[in-house]
N, C-alpha and C. Protein backbone atom coordinates (compact mmCIF):
# COMPACT_ATOMS: atom_id res chain seq x y z
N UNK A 1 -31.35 10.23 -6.30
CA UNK A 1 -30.12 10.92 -5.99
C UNK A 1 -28.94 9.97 -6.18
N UNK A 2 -28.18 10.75 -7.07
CA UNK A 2 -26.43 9.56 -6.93
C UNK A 2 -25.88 10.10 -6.36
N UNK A 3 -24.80 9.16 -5.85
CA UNK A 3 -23.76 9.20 -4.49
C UNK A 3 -22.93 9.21 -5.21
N UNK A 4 -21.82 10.06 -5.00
CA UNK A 4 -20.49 10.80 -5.95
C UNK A 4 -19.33 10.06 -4.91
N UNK A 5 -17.97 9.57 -5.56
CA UNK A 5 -17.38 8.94 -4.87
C UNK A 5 -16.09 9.91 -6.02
N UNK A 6 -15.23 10.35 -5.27
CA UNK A 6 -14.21 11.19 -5.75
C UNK A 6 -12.83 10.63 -4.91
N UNK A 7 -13.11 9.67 -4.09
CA UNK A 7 -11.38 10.05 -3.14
C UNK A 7 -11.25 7.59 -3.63
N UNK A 8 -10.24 7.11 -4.03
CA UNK A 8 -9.79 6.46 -4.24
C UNK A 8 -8.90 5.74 -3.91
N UNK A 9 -8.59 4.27 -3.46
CA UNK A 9 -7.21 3.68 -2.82
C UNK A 9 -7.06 2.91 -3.83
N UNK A 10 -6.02 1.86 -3.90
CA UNK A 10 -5.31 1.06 -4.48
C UNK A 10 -6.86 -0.20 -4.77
N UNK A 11 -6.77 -0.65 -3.34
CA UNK A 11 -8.13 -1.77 -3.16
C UNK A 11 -8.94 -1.24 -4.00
N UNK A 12 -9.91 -0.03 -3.93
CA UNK A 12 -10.79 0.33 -4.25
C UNK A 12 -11.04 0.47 -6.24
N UNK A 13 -9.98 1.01 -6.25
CA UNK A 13 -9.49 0.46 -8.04
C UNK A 13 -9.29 -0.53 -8.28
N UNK A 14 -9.27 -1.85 -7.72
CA UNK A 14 -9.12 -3.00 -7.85
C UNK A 14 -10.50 -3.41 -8.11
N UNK A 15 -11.40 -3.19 -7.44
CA UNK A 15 -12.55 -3.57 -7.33
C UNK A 15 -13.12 -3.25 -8.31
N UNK A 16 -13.36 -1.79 -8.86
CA UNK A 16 -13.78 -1.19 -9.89
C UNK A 16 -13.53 -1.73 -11.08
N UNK A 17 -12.24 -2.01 -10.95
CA UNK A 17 -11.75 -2.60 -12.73
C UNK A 17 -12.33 -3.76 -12.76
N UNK A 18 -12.34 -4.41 -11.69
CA UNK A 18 -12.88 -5.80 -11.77
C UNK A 18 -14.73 -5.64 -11.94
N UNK A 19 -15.09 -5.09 -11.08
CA UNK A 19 -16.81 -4.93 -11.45
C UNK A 19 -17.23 -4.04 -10.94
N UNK A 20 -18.00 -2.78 -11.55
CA UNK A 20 -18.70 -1.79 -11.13
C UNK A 20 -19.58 -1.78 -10.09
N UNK A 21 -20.29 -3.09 -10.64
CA UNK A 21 -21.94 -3.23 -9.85
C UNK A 21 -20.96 -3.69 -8.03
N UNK A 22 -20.38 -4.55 -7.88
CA UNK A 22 -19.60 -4.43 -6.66
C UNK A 22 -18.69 -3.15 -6.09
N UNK A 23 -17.90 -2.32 -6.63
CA UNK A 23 -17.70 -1.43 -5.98
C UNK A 23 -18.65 -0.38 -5.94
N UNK A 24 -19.62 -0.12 -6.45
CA UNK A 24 -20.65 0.58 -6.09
C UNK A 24 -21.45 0.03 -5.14
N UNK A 25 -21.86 -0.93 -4.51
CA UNK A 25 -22.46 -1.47 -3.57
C UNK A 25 -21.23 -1.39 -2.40
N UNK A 26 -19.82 -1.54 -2.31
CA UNK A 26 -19.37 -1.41 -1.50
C UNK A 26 -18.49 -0.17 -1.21
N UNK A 27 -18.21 0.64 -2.20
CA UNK A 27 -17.99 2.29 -1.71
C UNK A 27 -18.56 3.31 -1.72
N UNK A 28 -20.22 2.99 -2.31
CA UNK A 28 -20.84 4.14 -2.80
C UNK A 28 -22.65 3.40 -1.68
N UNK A 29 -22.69 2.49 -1.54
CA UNK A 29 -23.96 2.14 -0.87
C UNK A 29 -23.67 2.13 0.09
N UNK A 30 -21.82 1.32 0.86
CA UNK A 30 -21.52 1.03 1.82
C UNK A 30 -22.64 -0.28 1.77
N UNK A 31 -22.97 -1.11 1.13
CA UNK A 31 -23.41 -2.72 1.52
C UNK A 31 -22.06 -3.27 1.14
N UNK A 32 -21.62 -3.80 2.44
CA UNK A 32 -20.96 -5.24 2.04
C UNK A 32 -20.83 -6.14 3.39
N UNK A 33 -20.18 -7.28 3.30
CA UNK A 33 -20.47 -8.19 4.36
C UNK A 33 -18.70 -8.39 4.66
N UNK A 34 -18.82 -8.26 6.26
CA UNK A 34 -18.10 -8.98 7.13
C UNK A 34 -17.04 -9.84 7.02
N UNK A 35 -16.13 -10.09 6.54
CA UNK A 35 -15.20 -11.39 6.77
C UNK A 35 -14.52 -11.36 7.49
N UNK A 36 -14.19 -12.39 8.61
CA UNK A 36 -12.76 -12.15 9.44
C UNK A 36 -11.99 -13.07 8.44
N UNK A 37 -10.72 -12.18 7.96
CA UNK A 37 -9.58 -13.22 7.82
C UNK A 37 -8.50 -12.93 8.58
N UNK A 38 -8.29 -14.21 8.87
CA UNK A 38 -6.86 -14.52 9.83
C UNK A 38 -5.60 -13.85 8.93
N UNK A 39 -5.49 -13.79 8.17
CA UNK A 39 -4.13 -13.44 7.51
C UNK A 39 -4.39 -11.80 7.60
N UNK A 40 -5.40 -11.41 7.20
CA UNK A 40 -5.21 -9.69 7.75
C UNK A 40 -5.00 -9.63 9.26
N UNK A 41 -5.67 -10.38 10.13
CA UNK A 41 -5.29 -10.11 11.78
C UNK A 41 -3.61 -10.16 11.74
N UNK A 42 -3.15 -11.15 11.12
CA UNK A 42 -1.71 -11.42 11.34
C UNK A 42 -1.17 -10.49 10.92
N UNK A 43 -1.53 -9.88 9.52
CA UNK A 43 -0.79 -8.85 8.81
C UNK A 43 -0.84 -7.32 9.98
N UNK A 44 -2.40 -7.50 10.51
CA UNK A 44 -1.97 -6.14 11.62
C UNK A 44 -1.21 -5.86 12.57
N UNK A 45 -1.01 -7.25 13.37
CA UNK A 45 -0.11 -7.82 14.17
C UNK A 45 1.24 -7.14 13.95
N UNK A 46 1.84 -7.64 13.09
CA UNK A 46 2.97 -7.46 12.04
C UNK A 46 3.31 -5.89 11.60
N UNK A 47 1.78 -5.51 11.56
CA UNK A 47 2.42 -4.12 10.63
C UNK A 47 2.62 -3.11 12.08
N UNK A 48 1.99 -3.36 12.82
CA UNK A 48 1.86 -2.34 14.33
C UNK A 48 3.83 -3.00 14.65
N UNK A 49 3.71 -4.15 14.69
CA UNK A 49 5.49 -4.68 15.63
C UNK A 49 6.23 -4.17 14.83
N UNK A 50 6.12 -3.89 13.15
CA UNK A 50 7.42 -3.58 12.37
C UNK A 50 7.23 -1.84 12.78
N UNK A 51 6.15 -1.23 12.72
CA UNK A 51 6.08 0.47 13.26
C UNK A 51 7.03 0.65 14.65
N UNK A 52 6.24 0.05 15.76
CA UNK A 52 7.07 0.37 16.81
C UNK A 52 8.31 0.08 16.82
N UNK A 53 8.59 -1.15 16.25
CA UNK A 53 10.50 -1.25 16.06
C UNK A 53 11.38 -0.52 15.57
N UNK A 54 10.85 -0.36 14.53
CA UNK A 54 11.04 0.79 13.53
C UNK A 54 11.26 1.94 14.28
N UNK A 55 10.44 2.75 15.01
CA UNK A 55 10.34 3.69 15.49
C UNK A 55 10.81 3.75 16.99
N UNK A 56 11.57 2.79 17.27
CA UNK A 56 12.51 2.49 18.41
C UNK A 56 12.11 2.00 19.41
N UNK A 57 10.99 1.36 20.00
CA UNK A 57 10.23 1.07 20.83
C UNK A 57 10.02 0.09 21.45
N UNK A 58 10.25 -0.35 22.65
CA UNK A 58 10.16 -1.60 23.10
C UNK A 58 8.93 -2.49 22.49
N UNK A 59 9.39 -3.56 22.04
CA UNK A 59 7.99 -4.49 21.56
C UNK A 59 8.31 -5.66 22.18
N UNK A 60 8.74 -5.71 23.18
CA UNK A 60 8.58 -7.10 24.41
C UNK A 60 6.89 -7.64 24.48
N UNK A 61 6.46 -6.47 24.82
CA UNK A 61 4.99 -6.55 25.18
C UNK A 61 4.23 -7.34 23.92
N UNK A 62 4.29 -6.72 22.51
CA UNK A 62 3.67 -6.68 21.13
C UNK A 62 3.96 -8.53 21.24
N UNK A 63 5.41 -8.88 21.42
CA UNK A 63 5.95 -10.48 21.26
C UNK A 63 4.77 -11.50 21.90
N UNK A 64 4.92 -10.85 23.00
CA UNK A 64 3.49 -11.83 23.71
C UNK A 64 2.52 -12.12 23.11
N UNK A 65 1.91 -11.80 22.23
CA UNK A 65 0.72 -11.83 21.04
C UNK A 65 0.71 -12.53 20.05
N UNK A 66 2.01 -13.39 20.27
CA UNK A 66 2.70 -14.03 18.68
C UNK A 66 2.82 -15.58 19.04
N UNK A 67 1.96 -16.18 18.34
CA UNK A 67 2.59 -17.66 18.76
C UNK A 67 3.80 -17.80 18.24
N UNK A 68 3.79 -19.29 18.53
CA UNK A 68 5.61 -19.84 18.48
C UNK A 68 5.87 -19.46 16.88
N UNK A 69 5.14 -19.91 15.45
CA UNK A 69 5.58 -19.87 14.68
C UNK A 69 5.44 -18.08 13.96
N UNK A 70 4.62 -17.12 14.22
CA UNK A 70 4.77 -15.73 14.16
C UNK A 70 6.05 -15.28 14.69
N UNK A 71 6.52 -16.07 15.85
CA UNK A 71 7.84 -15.51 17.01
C UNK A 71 8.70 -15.87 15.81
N UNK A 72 8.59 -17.26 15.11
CA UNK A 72 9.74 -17.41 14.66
C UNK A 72 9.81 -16.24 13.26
N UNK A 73 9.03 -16.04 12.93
CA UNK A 73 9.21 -14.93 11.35
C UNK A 73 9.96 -13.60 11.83
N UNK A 74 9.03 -13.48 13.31
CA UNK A 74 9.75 -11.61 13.54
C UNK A 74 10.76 -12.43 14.15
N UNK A 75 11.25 -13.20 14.69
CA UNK A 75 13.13 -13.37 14.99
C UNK A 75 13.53 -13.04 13.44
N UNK A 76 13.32 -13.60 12.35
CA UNK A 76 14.02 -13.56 11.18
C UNK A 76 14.21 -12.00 10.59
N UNK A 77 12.46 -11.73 10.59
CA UNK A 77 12.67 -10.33 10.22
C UNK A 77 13.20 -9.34 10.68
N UNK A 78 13.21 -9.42 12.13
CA UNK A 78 14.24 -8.35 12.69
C UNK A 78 15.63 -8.42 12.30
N UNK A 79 15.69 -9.48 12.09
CA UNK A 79 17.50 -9.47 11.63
C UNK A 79 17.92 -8.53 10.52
N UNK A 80 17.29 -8.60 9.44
CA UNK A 80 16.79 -7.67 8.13
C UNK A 80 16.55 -6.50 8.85
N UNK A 81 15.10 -6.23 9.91
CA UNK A 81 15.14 -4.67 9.97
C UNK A 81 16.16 -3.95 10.86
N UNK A 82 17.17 -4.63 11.93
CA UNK A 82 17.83 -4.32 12.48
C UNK A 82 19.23 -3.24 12.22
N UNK A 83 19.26 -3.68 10.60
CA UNK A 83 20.56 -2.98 10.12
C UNK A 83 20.03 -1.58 9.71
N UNK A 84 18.64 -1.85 8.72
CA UNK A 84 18.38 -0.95 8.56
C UNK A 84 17.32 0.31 9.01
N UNK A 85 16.95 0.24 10.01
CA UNK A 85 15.78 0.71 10.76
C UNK A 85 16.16 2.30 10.79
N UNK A 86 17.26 2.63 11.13
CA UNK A 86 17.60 3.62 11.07
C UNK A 86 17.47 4.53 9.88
N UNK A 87 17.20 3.94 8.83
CA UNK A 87 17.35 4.85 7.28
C UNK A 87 16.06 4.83 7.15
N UNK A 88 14.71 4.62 7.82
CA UNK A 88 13.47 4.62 7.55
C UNK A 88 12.96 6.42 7.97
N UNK A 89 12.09 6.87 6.79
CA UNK A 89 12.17 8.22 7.16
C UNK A 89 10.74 8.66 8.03
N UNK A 90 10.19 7.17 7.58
CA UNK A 90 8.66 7.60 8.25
C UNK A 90 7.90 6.34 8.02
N UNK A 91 7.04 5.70 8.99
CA UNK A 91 6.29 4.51 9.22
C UNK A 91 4.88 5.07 8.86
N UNK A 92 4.04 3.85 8.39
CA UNK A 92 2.75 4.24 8.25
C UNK A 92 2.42 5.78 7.77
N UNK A 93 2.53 5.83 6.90
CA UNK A 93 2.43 7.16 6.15
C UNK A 93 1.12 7.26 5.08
N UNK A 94 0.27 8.06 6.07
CA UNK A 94 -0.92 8.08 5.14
C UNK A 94 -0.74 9.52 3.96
N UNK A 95 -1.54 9.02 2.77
CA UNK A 95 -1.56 10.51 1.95
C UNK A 95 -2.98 10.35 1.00
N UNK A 96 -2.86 11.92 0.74
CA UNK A 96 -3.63 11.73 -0.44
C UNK A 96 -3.27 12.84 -1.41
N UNK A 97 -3.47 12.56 -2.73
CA UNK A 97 -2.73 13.16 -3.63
C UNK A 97 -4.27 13.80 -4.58
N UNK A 98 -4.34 14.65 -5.00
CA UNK A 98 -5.56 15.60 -5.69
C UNK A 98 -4.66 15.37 -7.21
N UNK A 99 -5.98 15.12 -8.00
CA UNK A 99 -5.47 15.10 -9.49
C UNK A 99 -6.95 15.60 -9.95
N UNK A 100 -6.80 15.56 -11.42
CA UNK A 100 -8.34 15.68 -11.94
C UNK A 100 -8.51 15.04 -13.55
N UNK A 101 -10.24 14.79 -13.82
CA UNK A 101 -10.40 14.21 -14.98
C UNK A 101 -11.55 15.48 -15.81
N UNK A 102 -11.19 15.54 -16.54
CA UNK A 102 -12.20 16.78 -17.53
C UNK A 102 -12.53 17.75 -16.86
N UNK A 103 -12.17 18.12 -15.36
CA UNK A 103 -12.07 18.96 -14.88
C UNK A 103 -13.06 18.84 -13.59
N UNK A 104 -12.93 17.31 -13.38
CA UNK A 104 -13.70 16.66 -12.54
C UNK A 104 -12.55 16.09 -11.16
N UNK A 105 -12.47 16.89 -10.53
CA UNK A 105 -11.19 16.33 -9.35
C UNK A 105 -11.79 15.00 -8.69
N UNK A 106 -10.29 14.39 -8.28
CA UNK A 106 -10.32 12.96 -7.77
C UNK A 106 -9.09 13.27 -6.87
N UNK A 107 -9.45 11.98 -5.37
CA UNK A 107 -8.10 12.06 -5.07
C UNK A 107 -8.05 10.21 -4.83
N UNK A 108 -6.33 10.27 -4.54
CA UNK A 108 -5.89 8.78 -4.26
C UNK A 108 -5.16 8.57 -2.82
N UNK A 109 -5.64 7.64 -2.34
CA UNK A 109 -5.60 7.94 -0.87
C UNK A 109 -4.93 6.46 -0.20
N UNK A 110 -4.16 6.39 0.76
CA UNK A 110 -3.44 5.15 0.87
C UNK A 110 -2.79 5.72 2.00
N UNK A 111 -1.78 4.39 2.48
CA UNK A 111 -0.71 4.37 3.59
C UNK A 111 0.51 3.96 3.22
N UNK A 112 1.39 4.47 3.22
CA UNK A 112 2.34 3.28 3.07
C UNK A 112 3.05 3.04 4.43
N UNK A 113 3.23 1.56 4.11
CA UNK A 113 3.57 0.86 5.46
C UNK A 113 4.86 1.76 6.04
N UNK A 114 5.71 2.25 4.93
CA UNK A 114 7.15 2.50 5.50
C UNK A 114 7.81 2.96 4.84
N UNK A 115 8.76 4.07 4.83
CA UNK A 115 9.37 5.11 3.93
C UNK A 115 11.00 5.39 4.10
N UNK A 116 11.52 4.66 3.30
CA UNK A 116 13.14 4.52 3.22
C UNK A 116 13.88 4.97 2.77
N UNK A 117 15.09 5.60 3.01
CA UNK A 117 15.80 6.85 2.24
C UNK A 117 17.19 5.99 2.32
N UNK A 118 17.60 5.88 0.75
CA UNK A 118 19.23 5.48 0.92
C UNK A 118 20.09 6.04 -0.15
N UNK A 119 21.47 6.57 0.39
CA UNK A 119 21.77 7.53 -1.00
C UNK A 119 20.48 8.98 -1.07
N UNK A 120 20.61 8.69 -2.65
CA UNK A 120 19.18 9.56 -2.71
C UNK A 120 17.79 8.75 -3.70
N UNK A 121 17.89 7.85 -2.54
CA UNK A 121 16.91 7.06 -3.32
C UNK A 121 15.61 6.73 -2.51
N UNK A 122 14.45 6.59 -2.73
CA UNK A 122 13.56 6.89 -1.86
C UNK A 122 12.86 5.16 -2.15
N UNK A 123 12.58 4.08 -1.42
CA UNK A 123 12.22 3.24 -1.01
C UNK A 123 10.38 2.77 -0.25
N UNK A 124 9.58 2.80 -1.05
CA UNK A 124 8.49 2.54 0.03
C UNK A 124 8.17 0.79 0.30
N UNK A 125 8.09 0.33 1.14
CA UNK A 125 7.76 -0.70 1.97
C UNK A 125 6.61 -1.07 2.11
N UNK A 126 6.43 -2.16 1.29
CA UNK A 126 5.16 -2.76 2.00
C UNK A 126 4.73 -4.29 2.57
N UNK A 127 4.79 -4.18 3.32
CA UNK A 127 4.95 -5.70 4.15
C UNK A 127 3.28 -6.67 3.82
N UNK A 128 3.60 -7.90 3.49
CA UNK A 128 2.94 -8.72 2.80
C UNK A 128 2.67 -9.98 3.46
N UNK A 129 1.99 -10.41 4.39
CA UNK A 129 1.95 -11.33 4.92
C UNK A 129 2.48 -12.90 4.07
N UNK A 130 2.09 -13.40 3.63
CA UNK A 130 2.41 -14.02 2.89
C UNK A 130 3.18 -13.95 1.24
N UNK A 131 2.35 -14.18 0.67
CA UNK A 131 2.44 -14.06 -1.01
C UNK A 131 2.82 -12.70 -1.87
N UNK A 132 4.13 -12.37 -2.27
CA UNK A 132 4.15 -11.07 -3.39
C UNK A 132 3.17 -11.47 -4.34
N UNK A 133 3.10 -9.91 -4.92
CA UNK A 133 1.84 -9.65 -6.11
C UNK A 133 2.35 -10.57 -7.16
N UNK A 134 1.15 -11.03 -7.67
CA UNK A 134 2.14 -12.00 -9.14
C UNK A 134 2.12 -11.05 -9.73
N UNK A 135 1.91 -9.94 -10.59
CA UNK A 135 2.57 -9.42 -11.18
C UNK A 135 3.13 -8.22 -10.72
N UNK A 136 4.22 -8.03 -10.37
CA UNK A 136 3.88 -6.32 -9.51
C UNK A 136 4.19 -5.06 -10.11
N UNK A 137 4.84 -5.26 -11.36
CA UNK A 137 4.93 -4.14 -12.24
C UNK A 137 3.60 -3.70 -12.88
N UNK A 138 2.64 -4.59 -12.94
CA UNK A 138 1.17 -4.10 -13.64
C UNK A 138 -0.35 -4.00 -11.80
N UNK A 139 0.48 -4.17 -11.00
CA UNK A 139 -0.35 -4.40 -10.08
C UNK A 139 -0.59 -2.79 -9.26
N UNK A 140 -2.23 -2.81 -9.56
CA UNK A 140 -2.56 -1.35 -9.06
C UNK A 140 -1.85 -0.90 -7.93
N UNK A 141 -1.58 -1.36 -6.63
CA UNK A 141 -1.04 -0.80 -5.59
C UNK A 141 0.29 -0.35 -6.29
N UNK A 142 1.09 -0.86 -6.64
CA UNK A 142 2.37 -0.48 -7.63
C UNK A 142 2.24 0.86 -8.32
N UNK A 143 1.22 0.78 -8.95
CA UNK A 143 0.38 2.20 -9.89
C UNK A 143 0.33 3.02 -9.03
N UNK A 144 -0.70 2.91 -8.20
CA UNK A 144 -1.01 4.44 -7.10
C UNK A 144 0.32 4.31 -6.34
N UNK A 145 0.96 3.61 -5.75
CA UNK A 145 1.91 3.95 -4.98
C UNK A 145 3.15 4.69 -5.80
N UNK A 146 3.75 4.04 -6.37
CA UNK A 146 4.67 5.10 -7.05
C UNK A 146 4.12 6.63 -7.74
N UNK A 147 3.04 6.21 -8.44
CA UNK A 147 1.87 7.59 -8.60
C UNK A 147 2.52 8.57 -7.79
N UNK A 148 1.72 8.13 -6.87
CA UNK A 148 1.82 9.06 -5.38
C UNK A 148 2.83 9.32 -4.99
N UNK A 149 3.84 8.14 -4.60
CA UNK A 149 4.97 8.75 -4.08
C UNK A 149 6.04 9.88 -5.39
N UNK A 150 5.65 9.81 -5.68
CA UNK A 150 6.14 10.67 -7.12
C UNK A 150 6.03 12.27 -7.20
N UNK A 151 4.46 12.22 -6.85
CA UNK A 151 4.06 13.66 -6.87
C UNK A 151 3.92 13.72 -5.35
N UNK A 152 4.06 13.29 -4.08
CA UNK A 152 4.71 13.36 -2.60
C UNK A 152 6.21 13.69 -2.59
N UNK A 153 6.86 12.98 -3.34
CA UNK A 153 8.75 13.37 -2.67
C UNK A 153 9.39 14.29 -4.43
N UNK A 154 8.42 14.53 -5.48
CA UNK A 154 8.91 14.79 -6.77
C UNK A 154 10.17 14.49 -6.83
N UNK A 155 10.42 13.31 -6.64
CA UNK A 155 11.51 12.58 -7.95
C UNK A 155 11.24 11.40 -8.58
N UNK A 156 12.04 10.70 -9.39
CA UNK A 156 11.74 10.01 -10.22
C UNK A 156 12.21 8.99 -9.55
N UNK A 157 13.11 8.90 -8.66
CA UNK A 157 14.41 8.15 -7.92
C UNK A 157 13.26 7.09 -6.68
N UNK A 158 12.62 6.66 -7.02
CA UNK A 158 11.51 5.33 -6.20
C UNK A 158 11.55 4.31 -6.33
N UNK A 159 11.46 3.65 -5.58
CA UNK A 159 10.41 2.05 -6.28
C UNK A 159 10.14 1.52 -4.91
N UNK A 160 9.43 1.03 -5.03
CA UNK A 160 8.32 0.13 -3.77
C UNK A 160 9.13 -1.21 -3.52
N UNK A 161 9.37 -1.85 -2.69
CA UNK A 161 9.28 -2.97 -2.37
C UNK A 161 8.64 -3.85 -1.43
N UNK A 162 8.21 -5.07 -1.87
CA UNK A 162 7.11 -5.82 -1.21
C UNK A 162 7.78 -6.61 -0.67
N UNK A 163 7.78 -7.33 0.33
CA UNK A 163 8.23 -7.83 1.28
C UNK A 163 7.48 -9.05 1.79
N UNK A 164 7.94 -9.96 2.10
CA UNK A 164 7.09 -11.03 2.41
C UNK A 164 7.39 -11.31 4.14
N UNK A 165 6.81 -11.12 4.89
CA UNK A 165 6.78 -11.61 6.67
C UNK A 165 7.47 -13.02 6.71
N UNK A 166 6.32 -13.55 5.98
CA UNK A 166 6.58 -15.38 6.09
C UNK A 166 7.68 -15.86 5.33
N UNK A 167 7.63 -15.59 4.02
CA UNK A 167 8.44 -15.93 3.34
C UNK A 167 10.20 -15.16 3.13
N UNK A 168 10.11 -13.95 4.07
CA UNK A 168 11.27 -13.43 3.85
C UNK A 168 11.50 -12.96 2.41
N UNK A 169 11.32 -12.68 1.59
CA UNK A 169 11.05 -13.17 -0.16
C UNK A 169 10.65 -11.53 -0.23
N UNK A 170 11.52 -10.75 -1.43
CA UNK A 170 11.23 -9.44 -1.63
C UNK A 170 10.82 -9.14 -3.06
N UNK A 171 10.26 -8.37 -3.78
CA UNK A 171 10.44 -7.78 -5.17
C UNK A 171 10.64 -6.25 -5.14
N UNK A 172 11.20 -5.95 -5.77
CA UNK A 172 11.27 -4.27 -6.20
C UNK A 172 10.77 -3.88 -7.22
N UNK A 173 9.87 -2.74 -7.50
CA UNK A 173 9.15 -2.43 -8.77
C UNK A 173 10.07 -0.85 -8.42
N UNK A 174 10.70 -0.73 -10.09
CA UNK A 174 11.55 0.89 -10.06
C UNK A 174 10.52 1.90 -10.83
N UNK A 175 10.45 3.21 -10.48
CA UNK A 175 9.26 3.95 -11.14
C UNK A 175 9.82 3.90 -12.61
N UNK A 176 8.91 3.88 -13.48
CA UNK A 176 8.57 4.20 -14.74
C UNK A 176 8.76 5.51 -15.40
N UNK A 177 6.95 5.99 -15.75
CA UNK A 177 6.91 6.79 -16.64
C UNK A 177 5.38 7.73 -15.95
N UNK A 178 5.54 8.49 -15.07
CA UNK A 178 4.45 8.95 -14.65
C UNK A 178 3.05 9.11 -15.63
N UNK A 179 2.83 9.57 -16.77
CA UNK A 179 2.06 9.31 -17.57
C UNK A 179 1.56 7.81 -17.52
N UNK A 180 2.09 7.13 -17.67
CA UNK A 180 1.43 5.25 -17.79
C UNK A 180 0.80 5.25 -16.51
N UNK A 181 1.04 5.46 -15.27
CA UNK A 181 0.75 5.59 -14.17
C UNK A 181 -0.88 6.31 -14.07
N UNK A 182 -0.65 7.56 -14.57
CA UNK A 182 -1.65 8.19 -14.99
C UNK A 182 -2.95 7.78 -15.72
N UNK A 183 -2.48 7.02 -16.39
CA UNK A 183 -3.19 6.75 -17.68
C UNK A 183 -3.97 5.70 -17.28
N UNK A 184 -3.19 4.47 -16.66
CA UNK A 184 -3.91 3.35 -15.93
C UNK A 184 -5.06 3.79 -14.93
N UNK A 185 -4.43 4.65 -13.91
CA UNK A 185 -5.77 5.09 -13.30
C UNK A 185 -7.06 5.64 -13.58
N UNK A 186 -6.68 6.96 -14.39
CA UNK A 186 -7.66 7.39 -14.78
C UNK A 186 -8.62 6.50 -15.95
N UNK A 187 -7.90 5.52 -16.75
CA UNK A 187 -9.01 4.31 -17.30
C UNK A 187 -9.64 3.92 -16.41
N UNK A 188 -9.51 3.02 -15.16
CA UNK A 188 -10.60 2.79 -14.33
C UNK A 188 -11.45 3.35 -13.77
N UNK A 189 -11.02 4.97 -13.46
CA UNK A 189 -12.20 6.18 -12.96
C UNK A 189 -13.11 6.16 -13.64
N UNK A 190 -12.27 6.27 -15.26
CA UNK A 190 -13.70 6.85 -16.07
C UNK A 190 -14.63 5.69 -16.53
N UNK A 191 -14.45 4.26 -15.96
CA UNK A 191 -15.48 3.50 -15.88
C UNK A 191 -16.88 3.90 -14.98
N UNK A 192 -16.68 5.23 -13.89
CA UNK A 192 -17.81 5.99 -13.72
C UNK A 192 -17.90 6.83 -14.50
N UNK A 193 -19.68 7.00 -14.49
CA UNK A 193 -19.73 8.31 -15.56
C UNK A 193 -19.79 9.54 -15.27
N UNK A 194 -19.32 10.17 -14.22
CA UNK A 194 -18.99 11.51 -13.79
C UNK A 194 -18.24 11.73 -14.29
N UNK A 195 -17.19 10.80 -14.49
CA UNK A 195 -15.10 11.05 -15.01
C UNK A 195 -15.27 11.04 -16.51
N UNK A 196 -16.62 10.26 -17.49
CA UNK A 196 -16.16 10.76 -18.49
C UNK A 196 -16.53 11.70 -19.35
């Protein structure tokens, strides 16, 4: 019996393009192993204090959790989210978007950290513990996210920006050409053979 895997994230296409025999052991067997990394604990840390702030909320409490040098990043970053907190239209925003291949449906499924409206321009946020993507115009999360946010708010008027915690340090990727978007993804699907 094969195990059919139809619903898709950013990570999960990452994996795929990179090696089959691994994302099939880890989205389709569910084998994989354990890692704690410290930089995702921090990044959760981070992504829960920028939600509740965001969303108006005392985070006295959340501060306590932060050593001295975490205290010092969210002093910085609040300064940045302080002006604009108010133009955020929605935190942690999960979706999933239904498309299809030969008449084989798929969906793409994600969060985005944070959803920004200025003018009429639509902004998604994604906070980065450390390091921006080295490339972020070819970098899958870039792909599905504008993807998505595309056929979520239908306009063309997007672009993502990545954000760095530590480094303060931003990039902006502006949407494209929905087709290229398209096109990138569905190449890595149809590296299964259901999609082609």
């Amino acid at each position: 019996m094969t195990n059919k895997i139809d619903t898709f994230s950013a990570n999960s296409l990452k994996l795929l393009e990179k090696n089959l025999v691994e994302f099939e052991n880890k989205y389709i067997y569910n084998l994989s192993i354990y890692k704690k990394d410290l930089r995702a604990i921090l990044g959760q840390k981070f992504h829960s204090l920028i939600c509740f702030y965001i969303k108006g909320f005392k985070v006295d409490k959340l501060l306590l959790d932060l050593d001295n040098q975490e205290l010092s990043y969210w002093k910085k970053l609040e300064e940045i989210l302080k002006n604009i907190k108010n133009d955020f239209i929605k935190t942690e925003y999960s979706f999933l978007v239904k498309n299809e291949i030969n008449g084989n449906p798929y969906y793409l499924t994600g969060r985005f950290d944070a959803v920004y409206s200025k003018e009429d321009k639509i902004i998604i946020y994604d906070w980065k513990t450390l390091n921006l993507p080295k490339d972020p115009e070819n970098d899958l999360q870039t792909v599905v996210y504008l993807y998505c946010a595309y056929k979520i708010f239908n306009t063309d008027k997007i672009k993502i920006r990545y954000l760095s915690i530590e480094k303060l340090d931003f990039v902006d990727v502006e949407f494209s050409k929905i087709e290229v978007y398209q096109q990138k993804i569905e190449k890595i699907i149809q590296k299964l053979p259901e999609y082609c």
